[in-house]
PDB file of N, CA and C in Angstrom:
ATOM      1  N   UNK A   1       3.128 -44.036 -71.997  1.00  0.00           N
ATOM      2  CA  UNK A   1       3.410 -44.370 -70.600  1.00  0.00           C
ATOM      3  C   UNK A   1       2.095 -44.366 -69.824  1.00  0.00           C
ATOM      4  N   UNK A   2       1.800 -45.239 -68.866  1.00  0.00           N
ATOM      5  CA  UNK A   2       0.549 -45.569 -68.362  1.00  0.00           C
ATOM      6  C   UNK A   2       0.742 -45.281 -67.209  1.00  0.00           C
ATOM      7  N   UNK A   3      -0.716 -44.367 -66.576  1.00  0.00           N
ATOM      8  CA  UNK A   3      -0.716 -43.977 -65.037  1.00  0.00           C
ATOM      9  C   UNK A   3      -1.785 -44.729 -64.463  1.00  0.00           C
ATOM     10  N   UNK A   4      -1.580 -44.686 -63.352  1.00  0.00           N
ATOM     11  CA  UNK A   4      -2.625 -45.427 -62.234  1.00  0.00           C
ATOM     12  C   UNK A   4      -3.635 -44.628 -61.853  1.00  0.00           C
ATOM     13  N   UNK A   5      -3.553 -43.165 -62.612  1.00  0.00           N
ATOM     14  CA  UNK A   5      -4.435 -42.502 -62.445  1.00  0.00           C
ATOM     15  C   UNK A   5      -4.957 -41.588 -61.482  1.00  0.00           C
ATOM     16  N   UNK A   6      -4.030 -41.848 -60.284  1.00  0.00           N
ATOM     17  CA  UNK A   6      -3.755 -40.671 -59.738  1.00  0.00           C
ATOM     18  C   UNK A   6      -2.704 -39.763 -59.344  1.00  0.00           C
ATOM     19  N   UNK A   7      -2.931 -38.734 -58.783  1.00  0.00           N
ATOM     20  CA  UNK A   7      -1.890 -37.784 -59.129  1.00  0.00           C
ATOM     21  C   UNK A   7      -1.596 -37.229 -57.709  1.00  0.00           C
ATOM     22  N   UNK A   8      -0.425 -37.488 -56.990  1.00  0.00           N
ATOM     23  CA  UNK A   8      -0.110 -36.277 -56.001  1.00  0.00           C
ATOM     24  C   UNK A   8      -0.103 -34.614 -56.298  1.00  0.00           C
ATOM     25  N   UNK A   9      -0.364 -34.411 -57.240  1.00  0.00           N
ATOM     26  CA  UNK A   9      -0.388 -33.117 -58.060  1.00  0.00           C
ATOM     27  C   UNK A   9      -1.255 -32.270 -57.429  1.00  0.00           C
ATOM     28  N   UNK A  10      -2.889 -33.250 -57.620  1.00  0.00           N
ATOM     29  CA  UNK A  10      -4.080 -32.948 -57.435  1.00  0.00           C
ATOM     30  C   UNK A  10      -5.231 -33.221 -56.855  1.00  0.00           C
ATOM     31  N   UNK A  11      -3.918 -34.271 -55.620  1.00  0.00           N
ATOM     32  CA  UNK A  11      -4.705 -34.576 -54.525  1.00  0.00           C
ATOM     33  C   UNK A  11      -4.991 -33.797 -53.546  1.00  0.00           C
ATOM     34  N   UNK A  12      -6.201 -33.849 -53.149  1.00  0.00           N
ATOM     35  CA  UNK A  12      -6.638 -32.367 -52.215  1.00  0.00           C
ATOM     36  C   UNK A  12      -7.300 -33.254 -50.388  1.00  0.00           C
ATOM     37  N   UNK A  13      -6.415 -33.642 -49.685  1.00  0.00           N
ATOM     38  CA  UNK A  13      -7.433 -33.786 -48.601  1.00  0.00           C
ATOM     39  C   UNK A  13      -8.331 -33.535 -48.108  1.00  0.00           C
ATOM     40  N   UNK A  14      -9.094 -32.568 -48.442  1.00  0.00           N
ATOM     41  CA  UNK A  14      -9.944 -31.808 -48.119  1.00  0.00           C
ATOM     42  C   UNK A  14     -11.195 -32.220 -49.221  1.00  0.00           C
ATOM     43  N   UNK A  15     -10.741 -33.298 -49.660  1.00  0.00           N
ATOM     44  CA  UNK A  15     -11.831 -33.764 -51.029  1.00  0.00           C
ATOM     45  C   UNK A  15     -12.640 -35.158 -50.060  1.00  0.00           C
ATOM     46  N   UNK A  16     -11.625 -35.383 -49.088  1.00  0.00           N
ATOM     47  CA  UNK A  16     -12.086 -36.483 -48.217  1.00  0.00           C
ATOM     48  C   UNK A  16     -12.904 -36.386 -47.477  1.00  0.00           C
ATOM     49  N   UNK A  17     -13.827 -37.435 -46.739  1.00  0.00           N
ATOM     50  CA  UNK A  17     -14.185 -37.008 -45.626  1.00  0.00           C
ATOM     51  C   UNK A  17     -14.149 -36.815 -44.490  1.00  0.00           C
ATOM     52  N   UNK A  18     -14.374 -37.023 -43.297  1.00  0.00           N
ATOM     53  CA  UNK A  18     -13.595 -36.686 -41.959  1.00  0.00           C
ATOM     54  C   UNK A  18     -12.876 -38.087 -41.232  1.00  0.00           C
ATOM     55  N   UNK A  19     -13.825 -38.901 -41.617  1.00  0.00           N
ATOM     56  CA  UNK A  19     -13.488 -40.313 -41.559  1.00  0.00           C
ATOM     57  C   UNK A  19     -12.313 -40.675 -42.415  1.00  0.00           C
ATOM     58  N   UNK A  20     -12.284 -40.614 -43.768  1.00  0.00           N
ATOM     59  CA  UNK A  20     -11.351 -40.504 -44.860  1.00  0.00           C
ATOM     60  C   UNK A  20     -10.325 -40.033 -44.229  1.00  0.00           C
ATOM     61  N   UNK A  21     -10.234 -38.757 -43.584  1.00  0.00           N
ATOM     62  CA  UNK A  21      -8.993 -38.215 -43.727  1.00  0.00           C
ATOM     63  C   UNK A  21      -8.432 -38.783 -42.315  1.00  0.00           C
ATOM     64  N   UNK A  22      -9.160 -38.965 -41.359  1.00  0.00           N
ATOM     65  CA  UNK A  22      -8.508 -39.874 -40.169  1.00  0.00           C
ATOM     66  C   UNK A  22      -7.706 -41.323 -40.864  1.00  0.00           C
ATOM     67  N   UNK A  23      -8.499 -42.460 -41.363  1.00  0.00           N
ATOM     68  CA  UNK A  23      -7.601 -42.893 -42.069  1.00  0.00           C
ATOM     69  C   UNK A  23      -6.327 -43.081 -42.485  1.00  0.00           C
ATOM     70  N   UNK A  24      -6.695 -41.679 -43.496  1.00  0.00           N
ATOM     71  CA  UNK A  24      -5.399 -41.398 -43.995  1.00  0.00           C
ATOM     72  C   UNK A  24      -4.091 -40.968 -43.113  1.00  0.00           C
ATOM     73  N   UNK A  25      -4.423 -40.107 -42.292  1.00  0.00           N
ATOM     74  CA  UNK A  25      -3.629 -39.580 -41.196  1.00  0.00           C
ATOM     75  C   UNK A  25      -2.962 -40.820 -40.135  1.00  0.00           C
ATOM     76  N   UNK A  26      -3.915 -41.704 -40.364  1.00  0.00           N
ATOM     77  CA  UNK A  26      -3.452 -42.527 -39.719  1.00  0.00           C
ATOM     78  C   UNK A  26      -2.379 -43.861 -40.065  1.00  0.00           C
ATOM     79  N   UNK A  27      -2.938 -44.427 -41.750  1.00  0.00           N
ATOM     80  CA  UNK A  27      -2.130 -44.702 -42.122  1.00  0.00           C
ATOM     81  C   UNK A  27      -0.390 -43.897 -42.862  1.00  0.00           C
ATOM     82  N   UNK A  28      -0.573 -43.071 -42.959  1.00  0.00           N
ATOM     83  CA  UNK A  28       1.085 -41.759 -43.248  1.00  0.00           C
ATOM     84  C   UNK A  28       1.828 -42.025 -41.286  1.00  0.00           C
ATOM     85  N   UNK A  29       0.690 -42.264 -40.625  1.00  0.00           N
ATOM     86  CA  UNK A  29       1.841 -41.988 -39.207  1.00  0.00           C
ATOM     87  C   UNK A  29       2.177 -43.588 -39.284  1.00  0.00           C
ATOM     88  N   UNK A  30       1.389 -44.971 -39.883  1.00  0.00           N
ATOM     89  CA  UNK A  30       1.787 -45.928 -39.389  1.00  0.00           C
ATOM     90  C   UNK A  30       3.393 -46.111 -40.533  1.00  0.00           C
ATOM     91  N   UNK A  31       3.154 -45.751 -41.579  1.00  0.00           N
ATOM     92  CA  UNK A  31       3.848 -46.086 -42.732  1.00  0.00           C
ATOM     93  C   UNK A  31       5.329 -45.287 -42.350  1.00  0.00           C
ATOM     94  N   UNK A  32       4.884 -44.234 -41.489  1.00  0.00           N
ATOM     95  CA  UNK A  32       6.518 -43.135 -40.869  1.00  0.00           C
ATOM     96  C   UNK A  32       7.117 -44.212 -40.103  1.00  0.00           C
ATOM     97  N   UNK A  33       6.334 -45.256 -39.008  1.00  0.00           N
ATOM     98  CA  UNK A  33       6.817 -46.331 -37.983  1.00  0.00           C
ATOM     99  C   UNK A  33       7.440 -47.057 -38.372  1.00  0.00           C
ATOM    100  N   UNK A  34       6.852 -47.817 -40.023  1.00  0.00           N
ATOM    101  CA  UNK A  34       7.399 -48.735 -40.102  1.00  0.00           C
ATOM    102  C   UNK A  34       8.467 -48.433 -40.812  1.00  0.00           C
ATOM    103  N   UNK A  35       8.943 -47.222 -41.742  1.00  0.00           N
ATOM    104  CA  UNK A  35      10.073 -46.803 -42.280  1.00  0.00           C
ATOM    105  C   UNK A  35      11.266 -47.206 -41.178  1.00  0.00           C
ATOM    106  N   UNK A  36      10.849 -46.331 -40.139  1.00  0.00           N
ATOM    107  CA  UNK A  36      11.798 -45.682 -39.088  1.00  0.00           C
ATOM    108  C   UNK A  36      12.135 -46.839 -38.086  1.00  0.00           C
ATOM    109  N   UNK A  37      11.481 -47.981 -38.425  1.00  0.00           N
ATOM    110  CA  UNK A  37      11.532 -49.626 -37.941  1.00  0.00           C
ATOM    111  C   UNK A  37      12.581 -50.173 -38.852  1.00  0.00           C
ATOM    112  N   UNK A  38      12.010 -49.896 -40.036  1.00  0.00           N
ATOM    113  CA  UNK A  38      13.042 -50.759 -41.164  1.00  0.00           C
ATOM    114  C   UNK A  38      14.920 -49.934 -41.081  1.00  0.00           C
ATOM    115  N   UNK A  39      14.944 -48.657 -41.080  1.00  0.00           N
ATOM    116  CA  UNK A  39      15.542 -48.258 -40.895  1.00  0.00           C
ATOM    117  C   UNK A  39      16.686 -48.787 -39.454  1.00  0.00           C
ATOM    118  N   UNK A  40      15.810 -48.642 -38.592  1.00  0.00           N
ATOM    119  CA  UNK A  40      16.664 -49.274 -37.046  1.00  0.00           C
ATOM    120  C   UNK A  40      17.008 -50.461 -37.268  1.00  0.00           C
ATOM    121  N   UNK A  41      16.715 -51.514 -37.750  1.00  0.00           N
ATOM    122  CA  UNK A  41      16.817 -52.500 -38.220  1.00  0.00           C
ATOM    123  C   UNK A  41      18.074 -52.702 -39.094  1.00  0.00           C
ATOM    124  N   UNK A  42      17.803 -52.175 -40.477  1.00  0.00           N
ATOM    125  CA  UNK A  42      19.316 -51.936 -41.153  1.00  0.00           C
ATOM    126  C   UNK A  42      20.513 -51.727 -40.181  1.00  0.00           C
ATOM    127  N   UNK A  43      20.084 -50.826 -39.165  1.00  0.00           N
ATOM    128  CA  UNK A  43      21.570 -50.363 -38.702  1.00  0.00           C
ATOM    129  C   UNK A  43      21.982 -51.203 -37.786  1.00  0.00           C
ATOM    130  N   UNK A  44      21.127 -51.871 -36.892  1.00  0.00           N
ATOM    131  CA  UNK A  44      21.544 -52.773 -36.492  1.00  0.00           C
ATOM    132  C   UNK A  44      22.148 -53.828 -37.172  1.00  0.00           C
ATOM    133  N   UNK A  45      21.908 -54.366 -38.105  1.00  0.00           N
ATOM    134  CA  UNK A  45      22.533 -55.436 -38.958  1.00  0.00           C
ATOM    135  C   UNK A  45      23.893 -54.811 -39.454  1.00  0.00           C
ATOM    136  N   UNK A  46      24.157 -53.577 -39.668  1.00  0.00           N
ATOM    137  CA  UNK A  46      25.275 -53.160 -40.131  1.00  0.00           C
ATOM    138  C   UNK A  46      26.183 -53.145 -39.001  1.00  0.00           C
ATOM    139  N   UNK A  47      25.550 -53.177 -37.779  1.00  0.00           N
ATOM    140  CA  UNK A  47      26.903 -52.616 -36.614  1.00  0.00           C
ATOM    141  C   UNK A  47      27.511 -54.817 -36.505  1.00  0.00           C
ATOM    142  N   UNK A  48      27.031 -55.707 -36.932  1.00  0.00           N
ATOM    143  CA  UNK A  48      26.881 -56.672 -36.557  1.00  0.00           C
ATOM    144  C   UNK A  48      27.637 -57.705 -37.632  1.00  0.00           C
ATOM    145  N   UNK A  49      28.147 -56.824 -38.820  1.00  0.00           N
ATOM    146  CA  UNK A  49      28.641 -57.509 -40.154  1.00  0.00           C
ATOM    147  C   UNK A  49      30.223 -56.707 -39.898  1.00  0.00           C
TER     148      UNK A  49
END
C-alpha cells in the first residue's frame, strides 16, 4: 500500500515557520468556510425537493 508520505501522526506545526504556519492557519479557517458553505447549500436544496 502506497503513502504520499506524509503523516498526520507526525506532523508538528511548530516544524513550520511563522509565515508557514500563518498560511496554514489560514488555509484550515478557509477550508472550515467552505465546508460550512457546502453544507448550507445542501440544506437548502433539500428544503426545496
Amino acid at each position: 500500500m502506497g503513502t504520499s508520505g506524509h503523516s498526520l501522526d507526525t506532523f508538528n506545526i511548530a516544524d513550520l515557520t511563522p509565515e508557514q504556519q500563518r498560511i496554514l492557519i489560514e488555509i484550515r479557517r478557509r477550508k472550515t468556510e467552505l465546508l460550512l458553505e457546502i453544507q448550507f447549500a445542501d440544506e437548502l436544496q433539500l428544503t426545496y425537493y
